[in-house]
Protein backbone atom coordinates (compact mmCIF):
# COMPACT_ATOMS: atom_id res chain seq x y z
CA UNK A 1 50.70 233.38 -51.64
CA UNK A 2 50.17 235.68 -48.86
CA UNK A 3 49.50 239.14 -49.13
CA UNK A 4 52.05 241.60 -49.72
CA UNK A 5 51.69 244.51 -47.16
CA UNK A 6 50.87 246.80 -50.15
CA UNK A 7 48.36 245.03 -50.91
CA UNK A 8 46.92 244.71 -47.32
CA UNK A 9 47.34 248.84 -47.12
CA UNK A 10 45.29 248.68 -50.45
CA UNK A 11 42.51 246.41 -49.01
CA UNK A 12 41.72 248.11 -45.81
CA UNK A 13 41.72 251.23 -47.12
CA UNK A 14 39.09 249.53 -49.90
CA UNK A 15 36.90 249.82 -46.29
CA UNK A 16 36.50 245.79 -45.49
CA UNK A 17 36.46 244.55 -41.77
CA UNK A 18 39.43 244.10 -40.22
CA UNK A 19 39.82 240.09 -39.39
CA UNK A 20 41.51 239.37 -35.66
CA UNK A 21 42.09 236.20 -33.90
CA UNK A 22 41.08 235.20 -30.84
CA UNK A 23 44.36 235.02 -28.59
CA UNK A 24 44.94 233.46 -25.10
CA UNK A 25 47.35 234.87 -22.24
CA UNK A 26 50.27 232.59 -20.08
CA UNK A 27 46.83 231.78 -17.88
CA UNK A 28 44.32 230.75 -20.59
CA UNK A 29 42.88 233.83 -20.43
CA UNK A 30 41.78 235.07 -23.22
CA UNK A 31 43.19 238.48 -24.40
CA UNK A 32 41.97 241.34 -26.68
CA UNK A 33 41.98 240.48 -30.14
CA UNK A 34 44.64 242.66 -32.80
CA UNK A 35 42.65 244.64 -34.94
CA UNK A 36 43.30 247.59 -37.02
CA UNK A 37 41.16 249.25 -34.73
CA UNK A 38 42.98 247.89 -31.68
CA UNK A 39 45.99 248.86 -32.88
CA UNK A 40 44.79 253.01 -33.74
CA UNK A 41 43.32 252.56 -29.86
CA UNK A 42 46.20 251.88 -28.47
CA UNK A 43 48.37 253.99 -30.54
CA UNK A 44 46.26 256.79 -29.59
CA UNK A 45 46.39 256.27 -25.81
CA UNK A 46 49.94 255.99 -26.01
CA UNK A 47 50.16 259.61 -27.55
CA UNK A 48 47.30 260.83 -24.92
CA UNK A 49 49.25 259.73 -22.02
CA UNK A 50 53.46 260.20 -23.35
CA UNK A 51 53.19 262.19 -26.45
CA UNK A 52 53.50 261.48 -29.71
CA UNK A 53 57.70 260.91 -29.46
CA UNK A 54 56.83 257.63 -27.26
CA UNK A 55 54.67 256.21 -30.45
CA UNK A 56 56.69 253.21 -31.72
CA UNK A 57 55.67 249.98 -32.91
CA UNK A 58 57.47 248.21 -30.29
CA UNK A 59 55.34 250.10 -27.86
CA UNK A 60 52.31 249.63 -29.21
CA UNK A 61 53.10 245.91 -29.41
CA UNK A 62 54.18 245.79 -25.69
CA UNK A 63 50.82 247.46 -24.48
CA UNK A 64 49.01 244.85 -27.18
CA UNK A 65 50.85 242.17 -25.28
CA UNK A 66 52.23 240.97 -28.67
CA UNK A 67 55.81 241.48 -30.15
CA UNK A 68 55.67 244.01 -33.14
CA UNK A 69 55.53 241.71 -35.90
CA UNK A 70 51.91 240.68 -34.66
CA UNK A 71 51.19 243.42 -35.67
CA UNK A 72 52.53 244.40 -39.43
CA UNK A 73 49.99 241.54 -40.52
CA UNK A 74 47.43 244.80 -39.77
CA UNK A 75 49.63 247.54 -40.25
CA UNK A 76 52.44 247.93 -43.21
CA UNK A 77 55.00 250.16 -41.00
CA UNK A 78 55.39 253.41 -38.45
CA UNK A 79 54.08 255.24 -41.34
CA UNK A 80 50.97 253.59 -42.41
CA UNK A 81 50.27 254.00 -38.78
CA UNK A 82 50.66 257.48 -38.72
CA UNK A 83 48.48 257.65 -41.83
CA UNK A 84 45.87 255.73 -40.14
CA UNK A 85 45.98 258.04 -36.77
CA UNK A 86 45.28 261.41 -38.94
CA UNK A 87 42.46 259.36 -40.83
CA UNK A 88 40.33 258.60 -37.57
CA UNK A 89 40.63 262.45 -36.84
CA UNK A 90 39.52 263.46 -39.62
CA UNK A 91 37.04 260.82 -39.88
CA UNK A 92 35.41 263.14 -37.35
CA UNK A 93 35.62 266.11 -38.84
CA UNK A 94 32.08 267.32 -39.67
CA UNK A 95 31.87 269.01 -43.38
CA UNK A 96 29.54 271.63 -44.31
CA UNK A 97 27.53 271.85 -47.40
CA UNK A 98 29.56 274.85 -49.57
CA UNK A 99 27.96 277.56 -49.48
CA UNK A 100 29.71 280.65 -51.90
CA UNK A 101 28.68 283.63 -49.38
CA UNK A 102 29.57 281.96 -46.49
CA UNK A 103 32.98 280.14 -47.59
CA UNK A 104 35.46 281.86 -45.63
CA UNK A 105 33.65 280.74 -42.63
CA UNK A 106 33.18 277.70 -43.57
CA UNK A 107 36.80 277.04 -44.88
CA UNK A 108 38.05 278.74 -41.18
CA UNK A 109 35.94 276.20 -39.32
CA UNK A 110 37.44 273.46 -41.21
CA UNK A 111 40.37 274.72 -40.00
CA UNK A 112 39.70 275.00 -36.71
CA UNK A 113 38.12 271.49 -36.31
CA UNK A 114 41.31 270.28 -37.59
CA UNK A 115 43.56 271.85 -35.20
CA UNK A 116 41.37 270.76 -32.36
CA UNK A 117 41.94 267.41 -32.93
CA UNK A 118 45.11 267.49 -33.15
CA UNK A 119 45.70 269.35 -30.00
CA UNK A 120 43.82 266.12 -28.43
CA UNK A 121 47.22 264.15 -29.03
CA UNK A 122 50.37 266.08 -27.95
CA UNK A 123 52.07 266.15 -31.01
CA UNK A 124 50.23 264.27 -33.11
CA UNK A 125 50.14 266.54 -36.00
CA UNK A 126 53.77 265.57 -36.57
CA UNK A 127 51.90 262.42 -38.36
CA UNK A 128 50.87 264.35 -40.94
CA UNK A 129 54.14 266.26 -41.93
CA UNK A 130 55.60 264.84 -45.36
CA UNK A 131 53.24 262.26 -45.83
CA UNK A 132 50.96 262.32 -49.11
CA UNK A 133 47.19 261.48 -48.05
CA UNK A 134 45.71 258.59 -49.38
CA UNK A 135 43.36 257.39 -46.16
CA UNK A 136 39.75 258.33 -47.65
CA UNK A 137 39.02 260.27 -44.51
CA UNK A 138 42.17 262.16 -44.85
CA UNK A 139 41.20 262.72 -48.50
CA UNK A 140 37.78 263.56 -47.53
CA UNK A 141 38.26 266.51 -45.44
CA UNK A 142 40.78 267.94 -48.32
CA UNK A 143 37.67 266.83 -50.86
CA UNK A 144 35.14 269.35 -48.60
CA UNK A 145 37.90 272.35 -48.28
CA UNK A 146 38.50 272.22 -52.00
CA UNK A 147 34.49 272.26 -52.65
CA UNK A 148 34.37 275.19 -50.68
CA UNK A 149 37.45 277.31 -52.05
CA UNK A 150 35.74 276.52 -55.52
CA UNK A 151 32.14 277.89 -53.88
CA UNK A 152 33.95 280.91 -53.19
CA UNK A 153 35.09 281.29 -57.09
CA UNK A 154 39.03 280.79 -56.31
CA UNK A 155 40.96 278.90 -59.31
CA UNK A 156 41.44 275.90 -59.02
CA UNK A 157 45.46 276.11 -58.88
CA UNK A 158 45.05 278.42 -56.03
CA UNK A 159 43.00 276.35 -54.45
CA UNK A 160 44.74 273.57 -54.51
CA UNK A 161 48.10 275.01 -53.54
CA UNK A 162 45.97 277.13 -50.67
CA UNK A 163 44.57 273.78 -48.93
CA UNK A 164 48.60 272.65 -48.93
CA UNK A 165 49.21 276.02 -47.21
CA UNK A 166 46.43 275.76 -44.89
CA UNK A 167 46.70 272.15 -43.90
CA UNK A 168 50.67 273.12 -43.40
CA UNK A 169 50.06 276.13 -40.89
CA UNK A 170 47.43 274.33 -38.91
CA UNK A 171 49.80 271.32 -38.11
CA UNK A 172 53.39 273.64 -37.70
CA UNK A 173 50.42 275.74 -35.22
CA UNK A 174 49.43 272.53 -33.34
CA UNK A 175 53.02 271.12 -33.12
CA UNK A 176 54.02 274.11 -31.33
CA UNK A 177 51.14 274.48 -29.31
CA UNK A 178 51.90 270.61 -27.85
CA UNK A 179 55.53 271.23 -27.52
CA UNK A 180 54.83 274.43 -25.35
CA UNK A 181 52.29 272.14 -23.48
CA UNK A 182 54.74 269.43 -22.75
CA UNK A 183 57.50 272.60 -21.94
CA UNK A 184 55.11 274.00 -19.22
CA UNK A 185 54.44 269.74 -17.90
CA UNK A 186 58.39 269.76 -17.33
CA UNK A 187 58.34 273.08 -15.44
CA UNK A 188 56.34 271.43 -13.16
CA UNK A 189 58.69 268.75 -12.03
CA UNK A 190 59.72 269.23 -8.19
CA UNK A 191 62.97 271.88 -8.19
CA UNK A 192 61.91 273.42 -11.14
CA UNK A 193 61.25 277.43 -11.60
CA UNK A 194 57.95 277.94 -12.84
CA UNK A 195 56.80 280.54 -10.33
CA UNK A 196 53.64 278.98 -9.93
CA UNK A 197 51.56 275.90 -10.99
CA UNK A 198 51.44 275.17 -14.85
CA UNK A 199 49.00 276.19 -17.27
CA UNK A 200 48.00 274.97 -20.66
CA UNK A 201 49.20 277.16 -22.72
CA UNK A 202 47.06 276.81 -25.97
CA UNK A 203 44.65 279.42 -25.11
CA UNK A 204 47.64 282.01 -24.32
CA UNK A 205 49.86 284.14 -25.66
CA UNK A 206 52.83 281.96 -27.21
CA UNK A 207 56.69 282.31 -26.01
CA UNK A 208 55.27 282.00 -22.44
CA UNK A 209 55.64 279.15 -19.94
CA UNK A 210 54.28 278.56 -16.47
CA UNK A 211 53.40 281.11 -14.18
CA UNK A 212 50.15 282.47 -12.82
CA UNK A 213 48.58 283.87 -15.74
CA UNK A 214 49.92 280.01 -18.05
CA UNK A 215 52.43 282.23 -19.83
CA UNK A 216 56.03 280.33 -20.34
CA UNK A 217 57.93 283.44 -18.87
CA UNK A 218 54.88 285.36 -17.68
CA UNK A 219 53.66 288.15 -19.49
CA UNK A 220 54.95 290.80 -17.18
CA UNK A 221 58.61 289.13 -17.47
CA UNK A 222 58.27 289.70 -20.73
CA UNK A 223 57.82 293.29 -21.03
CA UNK A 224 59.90 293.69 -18.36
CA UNK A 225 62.86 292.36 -21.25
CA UNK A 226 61.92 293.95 -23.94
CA UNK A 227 62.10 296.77 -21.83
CA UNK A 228 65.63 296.05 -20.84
CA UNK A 229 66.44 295.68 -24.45
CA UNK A 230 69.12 297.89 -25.70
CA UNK A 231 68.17 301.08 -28.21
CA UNK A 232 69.01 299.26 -31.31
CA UNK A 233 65.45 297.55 -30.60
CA UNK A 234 63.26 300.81 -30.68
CA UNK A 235 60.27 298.80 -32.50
CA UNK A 236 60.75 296.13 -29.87
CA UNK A 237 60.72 298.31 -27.33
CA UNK A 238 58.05 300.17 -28.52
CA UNK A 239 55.22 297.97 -29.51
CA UNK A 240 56.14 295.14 -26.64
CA UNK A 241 51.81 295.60 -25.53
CA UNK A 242 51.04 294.32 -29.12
CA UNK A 243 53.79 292.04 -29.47
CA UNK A 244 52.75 289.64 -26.59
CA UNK A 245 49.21 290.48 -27.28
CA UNK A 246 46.30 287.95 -27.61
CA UNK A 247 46.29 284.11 -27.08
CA UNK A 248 47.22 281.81 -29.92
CA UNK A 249 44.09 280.92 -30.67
CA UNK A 250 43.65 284.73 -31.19
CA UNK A 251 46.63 284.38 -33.69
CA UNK A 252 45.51 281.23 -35.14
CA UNK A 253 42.59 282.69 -36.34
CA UNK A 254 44.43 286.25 -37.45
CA UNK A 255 46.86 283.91 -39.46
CA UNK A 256 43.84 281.82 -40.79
CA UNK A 257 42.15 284.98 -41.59
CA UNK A 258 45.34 286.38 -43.06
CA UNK A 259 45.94 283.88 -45.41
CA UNK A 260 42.03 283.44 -46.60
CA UNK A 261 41.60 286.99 -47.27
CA UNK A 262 45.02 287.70 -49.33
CA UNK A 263 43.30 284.22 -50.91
CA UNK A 264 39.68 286.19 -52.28
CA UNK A 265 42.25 288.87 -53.61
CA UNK A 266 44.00 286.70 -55.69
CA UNK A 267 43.40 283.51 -56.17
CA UNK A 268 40.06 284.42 -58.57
């Protein structure tokens, strides 16, 4: 009886080689064998080049050469895919021994290694939304932040629910960061009004698109609405500087930092 795709799920996670078979093209030609690995290859290139939205089996399969159900004798569904994109990122993801009087660095760098890779794959951190980890590498990297939250002396509840948090605001951060990305791409299709040429825009200030300084509207447009705004916005108005402030790395880490501290204070 063959396998059921449960049970092949079960198996390669289990860490065995992945079996493939030698295929030949309309010429003779031999063609690249379908692999698990093949498959994450591909499915990653796909992302790198068209963004995660353009991820589907039936694309992978047509840049395989294959029709899709080549390849569900590798990979269950759309979801164990997905599953198996987030593990080879965090495969990759380097761990540090805990160490109790350095932990909020340590649990911060964790952090930011995370969100790095994501920001690799325009909007591949939407992979990881909903889905309960059970790739060991996924599992790994939430093994090594919960080692180091318990270094630090937080409960155990806390730290549980606080990896949850953490692993929630660093993929809602890198979703956004890849949608403004892919915002600022289309602003530079001919007839569009971006000012000037586009900018990445994860290392500025979010709510911005392209213009000289990257920014969505450009900094300076900005002010120059909240400005405009009405009276009934005096705050608005007011504090406009600190409200378009920083990058959003800058904010990543304040929100990082943010939710670590108010952690230490009481999560013990």
């Amino acid at each position: 009886m063959s396998p059921t795709p449960q049970q092949r799920r079960a198996a390669r996670h289990g860490a065995g080689p992945s079996t493939s078979a030698t295929r030949r093209g309309p010429s003779g030609g031999r063609k690249k064998p379908i692999t698990v690995d093949a498959i994450i290859d591909t499915a990653f290139g796909i992302v790198e080049r068209e963004g995660y939205a353009a991820l589907t089996m039936r694309r992978v399969a047509t840049a395989l050469e294959t029709g899709p159900s080549s390849l569900y004798a590798h990979v269950v569904n759309k979801e164990d895919l997905d599953e198996l994109l987030i593990g080879r990122l965090c495969a990759e993801i380097e761990l540090p021994e805990p160490d109790p009087a350095h932990w909020r660095r340590q649990i911060t760098d964790v952090c930011t290694r995370l969100r790095d890779q994501y920001l690799r794959y325009p909007g591949i951190s939407q992979a990881a939304f909903a889905a309960a980890p059970s790739h060991l590498d996924t599992l790994r990297v939430g093994e090594g932040m919960l080692a180091i939250l318990l270094a630090g002396g937080i409960a155990p509840q806390a730290a549980a629910w606080a990896i949850d948090s953490l692993m929630l605001y660093v993929n809602a951060y890198s979703l956004e960061v890849s949608l403004a990305n892919s915002r600022v791409d289309r602003g530079a299709e001919p007839g569009a009004d971006t000012g000037e040429s586009p900018g990445e825009v994860s290392d500025v200030a979010p709510g911005a698109a392209p213009g000289a300084d990257g920014w969505v509207v450009g900094r300076d447009e900005l002010l120059r609405r909240f400005a405009a705004l009405p009276d009934t916005f005096p705050q608005t108005k007011r504090y406009a500087a600190e409200l378009t402030a920083g990058t959003v790395h800058d904010r990543f880490d304040f929100t990082i930092g943010l939710m670590i501290d108010g952690l230490g204070a009481s999560g013990r």
